[in-house]
Protein backbone atom coordinates (compact mmCIF):
# COMPACT_ATOMS: atom_id res chain seq x y z
CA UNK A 1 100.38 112.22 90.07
CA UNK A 2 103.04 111.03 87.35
CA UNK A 3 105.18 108.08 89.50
CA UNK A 4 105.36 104.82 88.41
CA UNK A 5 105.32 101.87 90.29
CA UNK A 6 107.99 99.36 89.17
CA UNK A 7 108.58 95.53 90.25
CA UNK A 8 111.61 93.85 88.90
CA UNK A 9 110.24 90.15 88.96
CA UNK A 10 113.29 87.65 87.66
CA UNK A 11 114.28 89.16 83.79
CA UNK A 12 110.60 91.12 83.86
CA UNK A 13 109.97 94.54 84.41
CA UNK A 14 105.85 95.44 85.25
CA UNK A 15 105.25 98.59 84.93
CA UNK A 16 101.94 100.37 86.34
CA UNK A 17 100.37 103.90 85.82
CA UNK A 18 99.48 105.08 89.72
CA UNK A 19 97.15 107.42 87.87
CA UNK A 20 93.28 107.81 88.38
CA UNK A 21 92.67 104.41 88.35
CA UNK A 22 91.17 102.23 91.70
CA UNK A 23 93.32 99.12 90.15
CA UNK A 24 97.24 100.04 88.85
CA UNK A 25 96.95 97.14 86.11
CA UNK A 26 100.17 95.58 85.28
CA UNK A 27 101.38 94.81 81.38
CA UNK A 28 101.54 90.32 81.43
CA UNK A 29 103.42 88.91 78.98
CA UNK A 30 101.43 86.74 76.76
CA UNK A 31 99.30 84.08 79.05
CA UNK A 32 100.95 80.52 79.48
CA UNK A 33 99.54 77.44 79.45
CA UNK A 34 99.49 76.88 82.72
CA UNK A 35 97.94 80.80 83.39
CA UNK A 36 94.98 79.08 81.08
CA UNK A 37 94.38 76.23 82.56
CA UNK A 38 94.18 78.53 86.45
CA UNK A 39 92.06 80.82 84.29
CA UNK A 40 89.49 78.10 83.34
CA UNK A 41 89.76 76.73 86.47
CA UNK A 42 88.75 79.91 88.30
CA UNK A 43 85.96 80.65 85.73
CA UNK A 44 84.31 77.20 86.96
CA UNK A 45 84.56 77.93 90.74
CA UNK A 46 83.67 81.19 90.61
CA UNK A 47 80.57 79.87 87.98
CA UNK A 48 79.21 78.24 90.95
CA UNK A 49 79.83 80.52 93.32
CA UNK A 50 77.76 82.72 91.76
CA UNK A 51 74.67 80.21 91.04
CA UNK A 52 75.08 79.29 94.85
CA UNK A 53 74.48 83.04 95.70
CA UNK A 54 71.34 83.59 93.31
CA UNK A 55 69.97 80.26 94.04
CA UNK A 56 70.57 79.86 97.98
CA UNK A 57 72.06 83.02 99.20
CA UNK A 58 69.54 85.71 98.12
CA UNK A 59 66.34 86.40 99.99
CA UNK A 60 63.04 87.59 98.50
CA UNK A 61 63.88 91.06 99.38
CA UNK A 62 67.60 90.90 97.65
CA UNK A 63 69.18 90.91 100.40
CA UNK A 64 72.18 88.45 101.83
CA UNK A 65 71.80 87.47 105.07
CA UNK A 66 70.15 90.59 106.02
CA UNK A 67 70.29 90.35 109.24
CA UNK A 68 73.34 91.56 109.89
CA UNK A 69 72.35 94.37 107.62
CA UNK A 70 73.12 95.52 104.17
CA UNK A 71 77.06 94.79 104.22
CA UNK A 72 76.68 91.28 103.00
CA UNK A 73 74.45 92.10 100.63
CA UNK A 74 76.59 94.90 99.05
CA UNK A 75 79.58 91.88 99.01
CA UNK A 76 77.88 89.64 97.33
CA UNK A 77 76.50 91.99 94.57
CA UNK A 78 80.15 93.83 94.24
CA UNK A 79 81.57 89.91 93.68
CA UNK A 80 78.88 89.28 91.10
CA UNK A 81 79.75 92.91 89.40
CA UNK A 82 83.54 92.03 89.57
CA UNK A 83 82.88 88.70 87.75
CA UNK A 84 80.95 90.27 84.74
CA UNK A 85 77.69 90.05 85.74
CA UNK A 86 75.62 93.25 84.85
CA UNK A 87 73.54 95.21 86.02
CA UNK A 88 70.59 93.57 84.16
CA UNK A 89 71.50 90.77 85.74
CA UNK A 90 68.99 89.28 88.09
CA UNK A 91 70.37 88.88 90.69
CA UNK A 92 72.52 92.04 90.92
CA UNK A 93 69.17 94.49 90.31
CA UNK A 94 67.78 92.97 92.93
CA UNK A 95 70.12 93.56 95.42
CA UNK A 96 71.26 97.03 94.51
CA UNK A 97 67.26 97.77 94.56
CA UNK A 98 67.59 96.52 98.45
CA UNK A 99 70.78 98.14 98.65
CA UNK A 100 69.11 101.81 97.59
CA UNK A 101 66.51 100.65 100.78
CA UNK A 102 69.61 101.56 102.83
CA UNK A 103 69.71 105.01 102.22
CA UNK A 104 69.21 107.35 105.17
CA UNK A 105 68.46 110.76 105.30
CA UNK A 106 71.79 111.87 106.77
CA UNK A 107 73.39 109.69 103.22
CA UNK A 108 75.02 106.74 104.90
CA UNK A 109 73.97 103.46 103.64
CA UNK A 110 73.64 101.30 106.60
CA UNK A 111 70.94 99.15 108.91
CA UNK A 112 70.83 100.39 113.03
CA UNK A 113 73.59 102.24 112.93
CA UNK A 114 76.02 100.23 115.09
CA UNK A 115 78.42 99.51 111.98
CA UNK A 116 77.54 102.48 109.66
CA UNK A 117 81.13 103.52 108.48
CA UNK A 118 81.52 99.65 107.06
CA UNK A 119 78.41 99.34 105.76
CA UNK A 120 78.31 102.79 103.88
CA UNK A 121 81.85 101.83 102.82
CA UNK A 122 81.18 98.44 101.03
CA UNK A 123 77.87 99.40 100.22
CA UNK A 124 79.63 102.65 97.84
CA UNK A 125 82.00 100.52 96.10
CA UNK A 126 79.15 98.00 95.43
CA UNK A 127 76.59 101.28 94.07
CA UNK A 128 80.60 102.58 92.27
CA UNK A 129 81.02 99.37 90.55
CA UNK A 130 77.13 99.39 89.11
CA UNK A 131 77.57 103.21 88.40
CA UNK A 132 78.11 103.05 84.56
CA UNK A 133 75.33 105.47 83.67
CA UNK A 134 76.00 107.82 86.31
CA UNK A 135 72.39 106.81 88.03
CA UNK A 136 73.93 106.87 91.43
CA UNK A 137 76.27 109.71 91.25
CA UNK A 138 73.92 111.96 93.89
CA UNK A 139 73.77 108.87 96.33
CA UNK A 140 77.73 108.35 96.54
CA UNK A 141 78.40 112.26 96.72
CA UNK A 142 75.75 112.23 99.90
CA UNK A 143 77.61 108.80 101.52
CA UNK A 144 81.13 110.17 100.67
CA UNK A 145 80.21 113.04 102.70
CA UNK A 146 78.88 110.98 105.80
CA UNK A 147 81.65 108.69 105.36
CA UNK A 148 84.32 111.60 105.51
CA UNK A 149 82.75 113.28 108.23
CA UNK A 150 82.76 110.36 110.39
CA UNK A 151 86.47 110.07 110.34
CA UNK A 152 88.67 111.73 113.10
CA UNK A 153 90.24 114.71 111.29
CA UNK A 154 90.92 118.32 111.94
CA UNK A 155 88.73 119.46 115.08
CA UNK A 156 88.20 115.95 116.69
CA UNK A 157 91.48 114.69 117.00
CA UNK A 158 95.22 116.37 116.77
CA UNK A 159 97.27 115.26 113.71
CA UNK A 160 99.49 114.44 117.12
CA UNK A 161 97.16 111.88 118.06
CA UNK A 162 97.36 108.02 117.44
CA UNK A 163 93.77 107.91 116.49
CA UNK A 164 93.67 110.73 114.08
CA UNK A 165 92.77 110.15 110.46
CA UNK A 166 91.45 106.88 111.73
CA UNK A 167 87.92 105.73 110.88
CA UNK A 168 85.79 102.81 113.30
CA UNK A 169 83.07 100.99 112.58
CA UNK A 170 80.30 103.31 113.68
CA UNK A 171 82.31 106.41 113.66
CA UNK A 172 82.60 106.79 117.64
CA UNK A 173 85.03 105.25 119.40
CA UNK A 174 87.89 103.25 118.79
CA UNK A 175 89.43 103.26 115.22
CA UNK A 176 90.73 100.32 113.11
CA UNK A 177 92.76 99.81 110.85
CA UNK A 178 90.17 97.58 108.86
CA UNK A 179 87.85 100.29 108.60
CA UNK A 180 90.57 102.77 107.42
CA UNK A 181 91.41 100.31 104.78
CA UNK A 182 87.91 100.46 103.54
CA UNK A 183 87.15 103.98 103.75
CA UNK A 184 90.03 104.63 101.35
CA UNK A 185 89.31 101.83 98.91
CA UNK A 186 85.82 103.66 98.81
CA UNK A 187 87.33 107.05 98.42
CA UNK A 188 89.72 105.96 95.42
CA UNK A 189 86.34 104.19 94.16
CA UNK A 190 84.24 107.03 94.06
CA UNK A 191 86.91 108.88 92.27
CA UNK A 192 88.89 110.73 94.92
CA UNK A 193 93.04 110.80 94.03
CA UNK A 194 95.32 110.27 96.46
CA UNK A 195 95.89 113.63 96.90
CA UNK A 196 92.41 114.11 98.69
CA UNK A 197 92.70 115.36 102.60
CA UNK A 198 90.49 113.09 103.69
CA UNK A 199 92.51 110.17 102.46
CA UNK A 200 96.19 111.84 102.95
CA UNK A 201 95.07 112.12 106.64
CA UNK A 202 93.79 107.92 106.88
CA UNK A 203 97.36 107.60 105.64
CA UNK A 204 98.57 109.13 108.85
CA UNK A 205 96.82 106.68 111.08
CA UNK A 206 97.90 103.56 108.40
CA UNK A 207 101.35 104.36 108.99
CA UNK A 208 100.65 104.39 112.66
CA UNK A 209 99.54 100.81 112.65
CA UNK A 210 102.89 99.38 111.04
CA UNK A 211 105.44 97.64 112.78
CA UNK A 212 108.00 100.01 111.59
CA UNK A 213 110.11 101.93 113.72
CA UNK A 214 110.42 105.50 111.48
CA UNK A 215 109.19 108.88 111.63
CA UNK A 216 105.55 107.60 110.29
CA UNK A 217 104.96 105.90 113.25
CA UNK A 218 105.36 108.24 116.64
CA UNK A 219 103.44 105.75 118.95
CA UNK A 220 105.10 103.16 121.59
CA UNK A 221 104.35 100.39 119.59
CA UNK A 222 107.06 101.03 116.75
CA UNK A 223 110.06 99.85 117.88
CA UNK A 224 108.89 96.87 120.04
CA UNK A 225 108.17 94.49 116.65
CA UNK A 226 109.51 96.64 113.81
CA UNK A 227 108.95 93.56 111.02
CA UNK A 228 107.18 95.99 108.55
CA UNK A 229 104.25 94.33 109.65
CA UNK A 230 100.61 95.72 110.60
CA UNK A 231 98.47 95.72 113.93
CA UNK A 232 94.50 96.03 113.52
CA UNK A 233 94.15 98.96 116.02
CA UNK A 234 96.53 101.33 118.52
CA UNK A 235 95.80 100.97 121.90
CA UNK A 236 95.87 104.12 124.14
CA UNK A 237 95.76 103.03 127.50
CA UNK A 238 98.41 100.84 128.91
CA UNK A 239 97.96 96.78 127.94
CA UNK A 240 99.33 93.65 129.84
CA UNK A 241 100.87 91.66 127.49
CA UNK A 242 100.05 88.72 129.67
CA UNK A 243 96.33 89.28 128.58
CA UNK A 244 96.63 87.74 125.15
CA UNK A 245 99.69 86.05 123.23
CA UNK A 246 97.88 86.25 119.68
CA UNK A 247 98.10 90.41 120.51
CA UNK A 248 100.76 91.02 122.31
CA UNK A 249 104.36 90.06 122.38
CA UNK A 250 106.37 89.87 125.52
CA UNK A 251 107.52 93.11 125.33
CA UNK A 252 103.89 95.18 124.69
CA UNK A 253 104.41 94.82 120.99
CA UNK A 254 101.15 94.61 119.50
CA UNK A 255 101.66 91.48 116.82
CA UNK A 256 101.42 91.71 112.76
CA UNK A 257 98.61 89.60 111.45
CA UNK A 258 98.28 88.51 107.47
CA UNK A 259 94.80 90.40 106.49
CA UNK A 260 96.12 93.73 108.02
CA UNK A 261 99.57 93.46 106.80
CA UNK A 262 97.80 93.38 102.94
CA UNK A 263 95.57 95.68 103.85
CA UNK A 264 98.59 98.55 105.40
CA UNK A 265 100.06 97.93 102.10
CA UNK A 266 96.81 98.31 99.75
CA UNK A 267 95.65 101.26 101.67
CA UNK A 268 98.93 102.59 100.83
CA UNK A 269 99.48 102.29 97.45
CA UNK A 270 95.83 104.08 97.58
CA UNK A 271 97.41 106.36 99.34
CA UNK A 272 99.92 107.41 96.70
CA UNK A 273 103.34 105.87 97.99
CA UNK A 274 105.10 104.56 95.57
CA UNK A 275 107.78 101.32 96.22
CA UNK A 276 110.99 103.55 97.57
CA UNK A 277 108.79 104.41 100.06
CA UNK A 278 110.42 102.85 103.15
CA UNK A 279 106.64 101.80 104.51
CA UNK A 280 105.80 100.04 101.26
CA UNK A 281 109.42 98.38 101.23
CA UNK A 282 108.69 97.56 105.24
CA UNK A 283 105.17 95.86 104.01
CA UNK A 284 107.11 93.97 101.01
CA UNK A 285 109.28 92.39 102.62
CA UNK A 286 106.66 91.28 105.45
CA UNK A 287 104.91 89.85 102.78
CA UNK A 288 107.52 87.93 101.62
CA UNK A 289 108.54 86.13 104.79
CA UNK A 290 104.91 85.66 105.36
CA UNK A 291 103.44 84.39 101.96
CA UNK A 292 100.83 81.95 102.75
CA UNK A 293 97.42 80.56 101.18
CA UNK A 294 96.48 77.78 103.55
CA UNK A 295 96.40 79.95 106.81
CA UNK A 296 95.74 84.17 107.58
CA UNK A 297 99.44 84.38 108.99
CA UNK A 298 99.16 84.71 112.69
CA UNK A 299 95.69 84.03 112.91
CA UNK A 300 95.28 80.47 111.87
CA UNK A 301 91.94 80.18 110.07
CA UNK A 302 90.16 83.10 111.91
CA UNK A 303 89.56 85.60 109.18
CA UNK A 304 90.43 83.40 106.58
CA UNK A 305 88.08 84.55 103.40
CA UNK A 306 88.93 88.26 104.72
CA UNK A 307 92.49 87.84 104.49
CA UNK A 308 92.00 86.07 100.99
CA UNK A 309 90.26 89.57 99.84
CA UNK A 310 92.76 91.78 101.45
CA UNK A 311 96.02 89.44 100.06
CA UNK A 312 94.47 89.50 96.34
CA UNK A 313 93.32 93.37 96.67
CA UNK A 314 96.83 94.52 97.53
CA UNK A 315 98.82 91.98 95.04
CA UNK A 316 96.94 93.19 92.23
CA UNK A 317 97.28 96.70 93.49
CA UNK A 318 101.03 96.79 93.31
CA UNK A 319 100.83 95.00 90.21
CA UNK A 320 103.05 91.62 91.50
CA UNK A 321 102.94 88.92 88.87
CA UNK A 322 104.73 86.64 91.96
CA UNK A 323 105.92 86.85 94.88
CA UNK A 324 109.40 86.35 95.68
CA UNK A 325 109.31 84.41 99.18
CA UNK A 326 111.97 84.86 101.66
CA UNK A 327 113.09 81.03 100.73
CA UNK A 328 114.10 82.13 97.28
CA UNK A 329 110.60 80.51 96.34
CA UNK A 330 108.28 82.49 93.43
CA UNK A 331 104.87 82.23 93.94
CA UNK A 332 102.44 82.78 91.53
CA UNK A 333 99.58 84.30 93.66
CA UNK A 334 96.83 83.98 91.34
CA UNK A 335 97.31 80.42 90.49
CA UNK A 336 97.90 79.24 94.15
CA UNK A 337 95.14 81.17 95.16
CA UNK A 338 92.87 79.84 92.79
CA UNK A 339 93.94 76.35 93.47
CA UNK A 340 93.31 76.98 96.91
CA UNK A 341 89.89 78.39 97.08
CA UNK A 342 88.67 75.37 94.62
CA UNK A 343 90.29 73.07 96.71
CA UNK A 344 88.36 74.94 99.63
CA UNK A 345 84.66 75.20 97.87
CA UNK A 346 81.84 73.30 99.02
CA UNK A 347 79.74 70.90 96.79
CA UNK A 348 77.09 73.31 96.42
CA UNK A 349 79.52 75.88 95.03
CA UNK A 350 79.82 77.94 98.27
CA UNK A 351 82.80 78.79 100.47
CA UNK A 352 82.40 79.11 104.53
CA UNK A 353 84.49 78.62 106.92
CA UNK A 354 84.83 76.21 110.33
CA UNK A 355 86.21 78.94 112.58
CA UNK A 356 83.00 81.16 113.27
CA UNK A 357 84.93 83.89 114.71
CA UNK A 358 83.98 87.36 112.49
CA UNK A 359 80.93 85.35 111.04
CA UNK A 360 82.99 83.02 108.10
CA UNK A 361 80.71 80.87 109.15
CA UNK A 362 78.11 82.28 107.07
CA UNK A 363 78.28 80.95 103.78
CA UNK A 364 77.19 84.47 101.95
CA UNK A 365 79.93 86.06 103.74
CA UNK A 366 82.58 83.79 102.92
CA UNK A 367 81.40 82.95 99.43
CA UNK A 368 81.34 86.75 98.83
CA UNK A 369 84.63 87.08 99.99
CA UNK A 370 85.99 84.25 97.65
CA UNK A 371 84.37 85.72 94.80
CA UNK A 372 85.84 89.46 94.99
CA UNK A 373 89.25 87.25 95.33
CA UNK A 374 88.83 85.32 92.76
CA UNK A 375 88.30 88.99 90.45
CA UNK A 376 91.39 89.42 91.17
CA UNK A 377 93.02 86.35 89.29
CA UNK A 378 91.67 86.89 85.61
């Protein structure tokens, strides 16, 4: 795949290869004062972020807060990897040795099975990013094809079908859009182009979760938003909007939400699309109405260490420098980001969050979370 993605950014032109690469890394012009001063900032946060971790975070074992099984644990070793720790590193042999303790038979990577999709996902970009020598090449082929054949494709659901190309988080059941955006980040990880089936058909359901009113999007949900937007999952029975204002609007919309409106545009970028796509122009523009760092937009502070992941993942995918709010405002993403999370970080150099809901509360989590972010911004 030859395209280009290009962002015209004030008199600036950033140019990125979409080639093989997880990452399309823009071309900076030569790093400002100010870009110095965020860039020893964030090497001081994320300096003890990472002694909070080793020191507090890790068990005996090497795991992170292992009872919620080995997804935390691959986090927190991926956001030591990202920040140039290696894998000599103490900490990070340790937990990829617990991580390898994962391993089933059938090759997922994952503890009772309830949430095996997500935690064979992050645990495979974790083993990807420690993969220099090759010495898990046989493990990711094995969890690529568990992961793959847990998604609904060909022969369980219809390419007609809302739910199809969709992954969950145990494989059965209801899909997410969440769990789609992590199965392709793992594909692209573990070396799969954007051409692959498996991904081309996640794509299908990733379009079907936009609020975007086009031929990508056949379900009854399209036209009822239409901001460009993204939902977390497509209901298929019929909803009473009355149930729940922070889903539904009115008028059986199902409501856009910050972490899965970064994560719709990540997953497609992933995916291939390139910016005169009308999906990635849709998921621009939400983005630029909705830039925010103190709050996940329409969820408050539920989420908000996810959403900081997704919104840095996708920002640095597309190769944005700043974003160009709908006030006529730049942004410089990395810098307010970084300002934020230090403002954010507690005095023992770990990040959690008040609002328990999806487990922030748990420092590993969060801190984990901040970390891969914080990657992001060198």
């Amino acid at each position: 795949m030859n395209h280009r993605w290009k962002f015209h950014l004030g008199r600036r032109i950033f140019v990125t290869a979409a080639a093989a690469s997880l990452c399309f890394a823009p071309v900076f012009a030569e790093e400002s004062p100010s870009a110095s001063q965020t860039e020893t900032l964030r090497q001081e946060i994320v300096a003890k972020g990472l002694a909070f971790l080793a020191k507090q975070g890790q068990s005996d074992s090497g795991t992170f807060s292992e009872k919620v099984g080995p997804g935390v644990t691959a986090l927190a070793i991926t956001s030591a990897l990202r920040n140039g720790r290696g894998i000599d590193d103490p900490m990070v042999a340790q937990g990829l040795k617990a991580l390898e303790s994962f391993v089933k038979p059938d090759g997922g990577i994952y503890g009772n099975g309830r949430l095996r999709n997500y935690e064979t996902c992050v645990a495979m970009v974790c083993l990807a990013e420690a993969n220099k020598s090759g010495q898990y090449n046989e493990t990711l082929k094995r969890a690529k094809a568990f992961v793959t054949g847990i998604q609904y494709g060909q022969g369980k659901r219809d390419p007609s079908d809302p739910w199809y190309g969709g992954v969950g988080y145990g494989g059965e059941g209801r899909p997410d859009l969440s769990n789609t955006g992590y199965f392709i980040e793992t594909l692209r990880a573990t070396e799969s182009g954007p051409e692959d089936p498996a991904i081309q058909r996640a794509l299908a359901f990733v379009s079907r979760c936009q609020n975007l009113d086009s031929k990508f999007n056949d379900t009854p949900f399209a036209a009822k938003v239409d901001d460009g937007g993204f939902y977390y999952e497509i209901p298929t029975t019929k909803i009473d909007p009355s149930t729940s204002d922070e889903r539904y609007t009115a008028n059986g919309g199902l409501r856009s939400y910050g972490s899965m409106g970064y994560t719709g545009l990540k997953s497609m970028i992933f995916a291939g699309l390139t910016p005169t796509d009308p999906r990635v122009k849709a998921a621009l523009q939400w983005i630029a109405t909705h830039y925010d760092v103190d709050n996940n937009p329409g969820m408050g502070s539920a989420g908000l260490y996810y959403y900081y992941h997704t919104f840095a993942a996708a920002l640095s995918a597309a190769g944005l420098k700043t974003v160009d709010a709908a006030d006529g405002t730049k942004h410089d993403w990395k810098a307010d980001l970084v300002e934020e999370l230090a403002s954010r970080q507690n005095a023992d150099g770990s990040w959690s969050n008040d609002n328990r809901r999806w487990f922030e509360n748990d420092k590993n989590l969060a801190t984990s979370f901040a970390l891969m972010s914080l990657a992001y911004c060198k």
